[in-house]
PDB file of N, CA and C in Angstrom:
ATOM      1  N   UNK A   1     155.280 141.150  99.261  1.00  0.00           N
ATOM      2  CA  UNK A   1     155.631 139.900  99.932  1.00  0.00           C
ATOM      3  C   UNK A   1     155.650 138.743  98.932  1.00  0.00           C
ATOM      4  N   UNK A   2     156.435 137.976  98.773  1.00  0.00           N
ATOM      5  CA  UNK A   2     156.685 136.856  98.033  1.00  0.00           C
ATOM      6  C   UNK A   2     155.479 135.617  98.813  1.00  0.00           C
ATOM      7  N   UNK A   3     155.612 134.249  97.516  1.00  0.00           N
ATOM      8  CA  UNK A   3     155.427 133.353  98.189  1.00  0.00           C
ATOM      9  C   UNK A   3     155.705 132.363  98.764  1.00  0.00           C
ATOM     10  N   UNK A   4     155.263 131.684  99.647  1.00  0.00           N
ATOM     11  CA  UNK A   4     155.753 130.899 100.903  1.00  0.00           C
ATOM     12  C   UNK A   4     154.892 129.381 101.152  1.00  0.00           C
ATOM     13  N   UNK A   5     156.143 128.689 101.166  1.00  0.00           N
ATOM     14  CA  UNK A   5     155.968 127.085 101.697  1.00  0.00           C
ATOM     15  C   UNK A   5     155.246 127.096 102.923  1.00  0.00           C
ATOM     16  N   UNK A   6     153.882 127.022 103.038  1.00  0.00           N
ATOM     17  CA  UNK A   6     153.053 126.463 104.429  1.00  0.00           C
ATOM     18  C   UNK A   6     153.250 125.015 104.415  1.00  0.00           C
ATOM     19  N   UNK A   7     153.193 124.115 103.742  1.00  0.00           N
ATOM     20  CA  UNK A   7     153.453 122.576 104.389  1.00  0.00           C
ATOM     21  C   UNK A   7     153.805 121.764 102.882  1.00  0.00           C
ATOM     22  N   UNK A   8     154.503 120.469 103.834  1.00  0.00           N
ATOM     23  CA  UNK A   8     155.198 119.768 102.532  1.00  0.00           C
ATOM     24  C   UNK A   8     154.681 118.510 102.846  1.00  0.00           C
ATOM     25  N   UNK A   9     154.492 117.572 102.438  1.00  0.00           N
ATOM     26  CA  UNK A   9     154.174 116.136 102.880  1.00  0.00           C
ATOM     27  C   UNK A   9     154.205 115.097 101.465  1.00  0.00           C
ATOM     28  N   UNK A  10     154.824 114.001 101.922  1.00  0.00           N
ATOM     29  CA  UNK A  10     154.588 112.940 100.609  1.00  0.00           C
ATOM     30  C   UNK A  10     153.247 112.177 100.703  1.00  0.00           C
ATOM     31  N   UNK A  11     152.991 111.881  99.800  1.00  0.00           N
ATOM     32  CA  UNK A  11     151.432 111.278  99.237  1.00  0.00           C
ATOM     33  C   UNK A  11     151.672 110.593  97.722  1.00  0.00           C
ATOM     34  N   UNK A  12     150.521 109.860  98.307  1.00  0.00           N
ATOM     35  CA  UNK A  12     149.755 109.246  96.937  1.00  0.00           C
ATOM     36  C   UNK A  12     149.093 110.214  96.228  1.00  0.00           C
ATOM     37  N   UNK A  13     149.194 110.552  94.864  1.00  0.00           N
ATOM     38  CA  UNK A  13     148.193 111.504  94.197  1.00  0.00           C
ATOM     39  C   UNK A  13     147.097 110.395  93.390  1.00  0.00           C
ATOM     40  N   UNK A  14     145.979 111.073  93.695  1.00  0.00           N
ATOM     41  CA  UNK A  14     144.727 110.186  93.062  1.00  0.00           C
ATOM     42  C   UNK A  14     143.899 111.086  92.405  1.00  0.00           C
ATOM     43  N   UNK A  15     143.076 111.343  91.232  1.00  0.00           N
ATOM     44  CA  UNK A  15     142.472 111.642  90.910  1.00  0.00           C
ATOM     45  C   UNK A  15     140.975 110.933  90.470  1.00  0.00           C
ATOM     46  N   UNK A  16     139.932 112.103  90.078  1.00  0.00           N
ATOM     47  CA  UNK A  16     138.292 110.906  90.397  1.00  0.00           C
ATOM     48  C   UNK A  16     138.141 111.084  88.707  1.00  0.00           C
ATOM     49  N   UNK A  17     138.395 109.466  88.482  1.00  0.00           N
ATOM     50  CA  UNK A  17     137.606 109.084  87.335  1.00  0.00           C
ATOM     51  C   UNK A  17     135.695 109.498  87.207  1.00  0.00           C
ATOM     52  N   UNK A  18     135.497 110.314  86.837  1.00  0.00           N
ATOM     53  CA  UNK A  18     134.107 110.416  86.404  1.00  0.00           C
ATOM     54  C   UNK A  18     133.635 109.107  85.770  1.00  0.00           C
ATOM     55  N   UNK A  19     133.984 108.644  84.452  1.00  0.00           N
ATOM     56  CA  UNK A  19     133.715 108.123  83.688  1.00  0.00           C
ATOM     57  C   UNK A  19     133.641 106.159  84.745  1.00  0.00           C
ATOM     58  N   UNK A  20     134.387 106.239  85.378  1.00  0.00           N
ATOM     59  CA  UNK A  20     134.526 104.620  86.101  1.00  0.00           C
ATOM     60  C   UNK A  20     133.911 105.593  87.568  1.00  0.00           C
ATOM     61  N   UNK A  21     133.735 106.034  88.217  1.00  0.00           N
ATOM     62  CA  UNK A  21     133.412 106.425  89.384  1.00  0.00           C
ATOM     63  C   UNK A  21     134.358 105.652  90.425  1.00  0.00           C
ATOM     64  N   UNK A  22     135.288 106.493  90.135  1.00  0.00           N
ATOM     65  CA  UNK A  22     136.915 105.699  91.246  1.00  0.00           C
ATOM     66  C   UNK A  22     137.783 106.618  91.213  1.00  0.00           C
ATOM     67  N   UNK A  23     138.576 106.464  92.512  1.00  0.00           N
ATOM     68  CA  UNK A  23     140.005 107.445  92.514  1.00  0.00           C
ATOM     69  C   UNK A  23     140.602 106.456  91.749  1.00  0.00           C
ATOM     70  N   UNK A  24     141.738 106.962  90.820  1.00  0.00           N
ATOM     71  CA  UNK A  24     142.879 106.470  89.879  1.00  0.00           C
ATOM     72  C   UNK A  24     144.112 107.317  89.885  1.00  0.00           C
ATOM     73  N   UNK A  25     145.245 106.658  90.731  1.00  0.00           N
ATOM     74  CA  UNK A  25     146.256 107.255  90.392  1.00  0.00           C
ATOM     75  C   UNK A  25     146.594 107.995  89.221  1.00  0.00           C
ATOM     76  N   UNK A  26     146.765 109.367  89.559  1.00  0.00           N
ATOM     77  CA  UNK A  26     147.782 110.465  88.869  1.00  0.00           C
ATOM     78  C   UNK A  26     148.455 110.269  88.075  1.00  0.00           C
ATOM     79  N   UNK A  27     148.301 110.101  86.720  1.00  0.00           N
ATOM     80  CA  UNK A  27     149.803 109.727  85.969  1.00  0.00           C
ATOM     81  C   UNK A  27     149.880 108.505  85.386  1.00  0.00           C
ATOM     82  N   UNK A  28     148.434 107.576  85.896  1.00  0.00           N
ATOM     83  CA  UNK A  28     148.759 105.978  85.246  1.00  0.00           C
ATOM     84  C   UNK A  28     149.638 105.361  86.463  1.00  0.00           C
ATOM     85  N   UNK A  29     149.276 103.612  86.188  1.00  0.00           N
ATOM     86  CA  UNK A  29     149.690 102.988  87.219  1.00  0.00           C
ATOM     87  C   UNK A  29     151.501 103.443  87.025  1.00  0.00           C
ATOM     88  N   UNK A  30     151.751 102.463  88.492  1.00  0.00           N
ATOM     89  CA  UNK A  30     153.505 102.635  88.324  1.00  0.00           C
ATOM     90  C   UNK A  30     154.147 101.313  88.173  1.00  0.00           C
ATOM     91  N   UNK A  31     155.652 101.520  87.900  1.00  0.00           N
ATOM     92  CA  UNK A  31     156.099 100.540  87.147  1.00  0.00           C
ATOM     93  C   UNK A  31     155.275  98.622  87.047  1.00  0.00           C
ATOM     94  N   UNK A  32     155.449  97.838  86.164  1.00  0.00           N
ATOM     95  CA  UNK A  32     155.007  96.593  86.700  1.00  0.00           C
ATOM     96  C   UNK A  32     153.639  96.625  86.711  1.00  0.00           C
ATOM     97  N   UNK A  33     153.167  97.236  85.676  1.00  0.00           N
ATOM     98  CA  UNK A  33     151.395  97.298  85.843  1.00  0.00           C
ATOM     99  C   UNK A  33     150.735  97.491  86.733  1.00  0.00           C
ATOM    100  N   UNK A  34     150.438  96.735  87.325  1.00  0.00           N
ATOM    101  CA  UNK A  34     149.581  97.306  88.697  1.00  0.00           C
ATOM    102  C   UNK A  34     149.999  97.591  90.192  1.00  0.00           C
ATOM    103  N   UNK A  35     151.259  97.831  89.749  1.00  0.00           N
ATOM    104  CA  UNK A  35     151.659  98.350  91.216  1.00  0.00           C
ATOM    105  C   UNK A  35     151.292  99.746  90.788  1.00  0.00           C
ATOM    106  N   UNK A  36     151.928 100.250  92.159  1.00  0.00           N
ATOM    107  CA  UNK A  36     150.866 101.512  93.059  1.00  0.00           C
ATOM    108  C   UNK A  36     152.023 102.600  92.162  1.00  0.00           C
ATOM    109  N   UNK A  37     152.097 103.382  91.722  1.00  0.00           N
ATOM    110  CA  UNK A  37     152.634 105.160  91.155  1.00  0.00           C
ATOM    111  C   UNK A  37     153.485 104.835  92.608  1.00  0.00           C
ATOM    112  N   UNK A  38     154.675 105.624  92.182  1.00  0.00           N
ATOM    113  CA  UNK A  38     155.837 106.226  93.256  1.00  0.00           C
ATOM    114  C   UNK A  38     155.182 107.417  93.845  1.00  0.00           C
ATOM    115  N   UNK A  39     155.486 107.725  95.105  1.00  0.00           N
ATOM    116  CA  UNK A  39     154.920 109.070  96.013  1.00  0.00           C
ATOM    117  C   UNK A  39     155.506 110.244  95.244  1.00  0.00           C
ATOM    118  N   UNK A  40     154.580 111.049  95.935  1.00  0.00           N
ATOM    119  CA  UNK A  40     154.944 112.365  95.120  1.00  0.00           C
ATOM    120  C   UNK A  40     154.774 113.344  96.587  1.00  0.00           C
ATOM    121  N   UNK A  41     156.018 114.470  95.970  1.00  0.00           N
ATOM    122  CA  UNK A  41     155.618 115.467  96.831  1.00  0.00           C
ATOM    123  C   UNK A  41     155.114 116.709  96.656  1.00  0.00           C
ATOM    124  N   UNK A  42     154.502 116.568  97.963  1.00  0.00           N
ATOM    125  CA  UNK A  42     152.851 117.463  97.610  1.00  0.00           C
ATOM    126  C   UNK A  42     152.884 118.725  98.706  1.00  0.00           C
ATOM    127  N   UNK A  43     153.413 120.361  98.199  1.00  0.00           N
ATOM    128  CA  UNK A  43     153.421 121.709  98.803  1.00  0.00           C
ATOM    129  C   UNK A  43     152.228 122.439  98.787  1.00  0.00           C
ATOM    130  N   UNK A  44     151.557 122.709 100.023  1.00  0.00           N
ATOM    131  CA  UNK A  44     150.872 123.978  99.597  1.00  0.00           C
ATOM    132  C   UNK A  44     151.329 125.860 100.013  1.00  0.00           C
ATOM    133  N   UNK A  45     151.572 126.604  98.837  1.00  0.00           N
ATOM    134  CA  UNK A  45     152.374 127.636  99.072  1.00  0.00           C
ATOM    135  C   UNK A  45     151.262 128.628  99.350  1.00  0.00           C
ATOM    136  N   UNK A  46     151.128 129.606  99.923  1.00  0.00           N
ATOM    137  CA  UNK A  46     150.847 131.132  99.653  1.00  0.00           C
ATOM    138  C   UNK A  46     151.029 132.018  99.834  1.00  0.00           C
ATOM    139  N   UNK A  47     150.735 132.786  98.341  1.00  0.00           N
ATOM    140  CA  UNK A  47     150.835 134.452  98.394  1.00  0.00           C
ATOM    141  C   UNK A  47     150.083 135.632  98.970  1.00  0.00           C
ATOM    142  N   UNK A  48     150.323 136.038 100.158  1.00  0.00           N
ATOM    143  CA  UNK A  48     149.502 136.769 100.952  1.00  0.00           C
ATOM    144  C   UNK A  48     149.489 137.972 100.329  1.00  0.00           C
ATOM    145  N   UNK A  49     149.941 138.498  99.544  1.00  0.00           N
ATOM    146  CA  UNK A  49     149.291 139.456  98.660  1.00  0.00           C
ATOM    147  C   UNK A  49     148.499 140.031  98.038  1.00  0.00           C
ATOM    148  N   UNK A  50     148.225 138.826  96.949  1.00  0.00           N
ATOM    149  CA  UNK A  50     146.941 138.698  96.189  1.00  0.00           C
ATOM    150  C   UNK A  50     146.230 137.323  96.566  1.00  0.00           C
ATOM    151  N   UNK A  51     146.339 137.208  98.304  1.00  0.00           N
ATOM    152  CA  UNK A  51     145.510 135.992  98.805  1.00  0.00           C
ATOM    153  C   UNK A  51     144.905 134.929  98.101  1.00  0.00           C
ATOM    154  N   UNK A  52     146.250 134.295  97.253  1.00  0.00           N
ATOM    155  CA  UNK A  52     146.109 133.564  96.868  1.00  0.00           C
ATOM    156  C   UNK A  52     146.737 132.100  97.263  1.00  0.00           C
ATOM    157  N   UNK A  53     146.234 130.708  97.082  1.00  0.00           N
ATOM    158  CA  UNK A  53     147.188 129.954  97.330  1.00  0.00           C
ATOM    159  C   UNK A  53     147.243 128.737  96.451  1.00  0.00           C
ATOM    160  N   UNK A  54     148.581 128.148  96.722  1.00  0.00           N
ATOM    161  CA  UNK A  54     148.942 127.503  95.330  1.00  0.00           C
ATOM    162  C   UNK A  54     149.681 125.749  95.702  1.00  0.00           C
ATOM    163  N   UNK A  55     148.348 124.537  94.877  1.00  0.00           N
ATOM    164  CA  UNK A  55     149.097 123.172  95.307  1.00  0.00           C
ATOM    165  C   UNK A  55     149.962 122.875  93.805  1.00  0.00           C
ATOM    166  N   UNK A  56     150.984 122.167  94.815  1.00  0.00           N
ATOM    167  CA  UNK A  56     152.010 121.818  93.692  1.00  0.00           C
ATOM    168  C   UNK A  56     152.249 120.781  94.139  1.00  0.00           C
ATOM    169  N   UNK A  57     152.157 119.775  92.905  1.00  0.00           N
ATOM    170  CA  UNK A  57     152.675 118.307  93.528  1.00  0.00           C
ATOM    171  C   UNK A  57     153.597 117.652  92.381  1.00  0.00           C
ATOM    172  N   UNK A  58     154.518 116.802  92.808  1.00  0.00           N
ATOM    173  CA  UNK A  58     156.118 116.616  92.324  1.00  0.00           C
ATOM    174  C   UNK A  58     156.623 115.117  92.579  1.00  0.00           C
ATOM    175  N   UNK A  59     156.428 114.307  91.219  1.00  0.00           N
ATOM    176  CA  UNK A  59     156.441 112.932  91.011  1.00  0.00           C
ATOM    177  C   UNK A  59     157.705 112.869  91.872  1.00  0.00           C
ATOM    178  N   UNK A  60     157.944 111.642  92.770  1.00  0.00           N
ATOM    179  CA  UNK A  60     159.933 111.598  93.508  1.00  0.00           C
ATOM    180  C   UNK A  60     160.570 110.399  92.667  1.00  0.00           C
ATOM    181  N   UNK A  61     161.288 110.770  92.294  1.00  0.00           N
ATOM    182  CA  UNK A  61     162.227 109.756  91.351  1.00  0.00           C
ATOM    183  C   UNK A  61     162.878 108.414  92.703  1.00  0.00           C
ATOM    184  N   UNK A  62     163.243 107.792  92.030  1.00  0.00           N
ATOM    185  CA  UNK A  62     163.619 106.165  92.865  1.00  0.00           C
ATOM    186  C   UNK A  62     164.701 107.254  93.622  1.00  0.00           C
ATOM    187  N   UNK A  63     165.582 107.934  93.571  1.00  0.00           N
ATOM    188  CA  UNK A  63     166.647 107.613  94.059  1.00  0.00           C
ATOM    189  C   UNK A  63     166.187 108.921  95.287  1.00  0.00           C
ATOM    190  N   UNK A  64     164.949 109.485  95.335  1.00  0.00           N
ATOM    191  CA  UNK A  64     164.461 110.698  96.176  1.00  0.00           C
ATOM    192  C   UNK A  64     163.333 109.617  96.920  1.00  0.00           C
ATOM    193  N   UNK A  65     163.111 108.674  97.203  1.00  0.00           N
ATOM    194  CA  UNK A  65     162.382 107.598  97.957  1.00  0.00           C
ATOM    195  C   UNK A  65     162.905 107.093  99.050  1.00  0.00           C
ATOM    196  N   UNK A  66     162.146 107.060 100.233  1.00  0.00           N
ATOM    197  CA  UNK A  66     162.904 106.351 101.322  1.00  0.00           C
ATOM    198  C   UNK A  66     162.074 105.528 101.476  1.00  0.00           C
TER     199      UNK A  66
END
C-alpha cells in the first residue's frame, strides 16, 4: 500500500526557541521585517504499511495565497 494524504490545512509554522523561550516563526520573519512569514501548507500523510506517518509542510508563494 502506498502513502496517503489524511489532511491538508494552511498555517502559520512556528517553532520553540529554546534559547529565548518563544515560538518564532519557521524560516525567519517575512517580508518587511516584522511582518508575520507567508502561510504554509501543512499535510499529514500515512503509510499504513510500515505504520508510519509523515508531516510535511510547504512555504505558499504570493501568487498560491488567498
Amino acid at each position: 500500500p502506498s502513502e496517503r494524504a489524511l489532511c491538508s490545512a494552511r498555517a502559520a509554522v512556528l517553532l520553540y526557541d529554546e534559547a529565548q523561550k518563544l515560538w518564532v516563526p519557521a524560516g525567519g520573519a517575512g517580508a518587511g521585517g516584522g511582518a508575520p512569514p507567508p502561510p504554509s501548507c501543512v499535510q499529514l500523510f500515512h503509510q499504513p504499511g510500515s505504520l508510519s506517518f509523515r508531516l510535511v509542510g510547504r512555504r505558499l508563494g504570493p501568487e498560491q495565497q488567498v
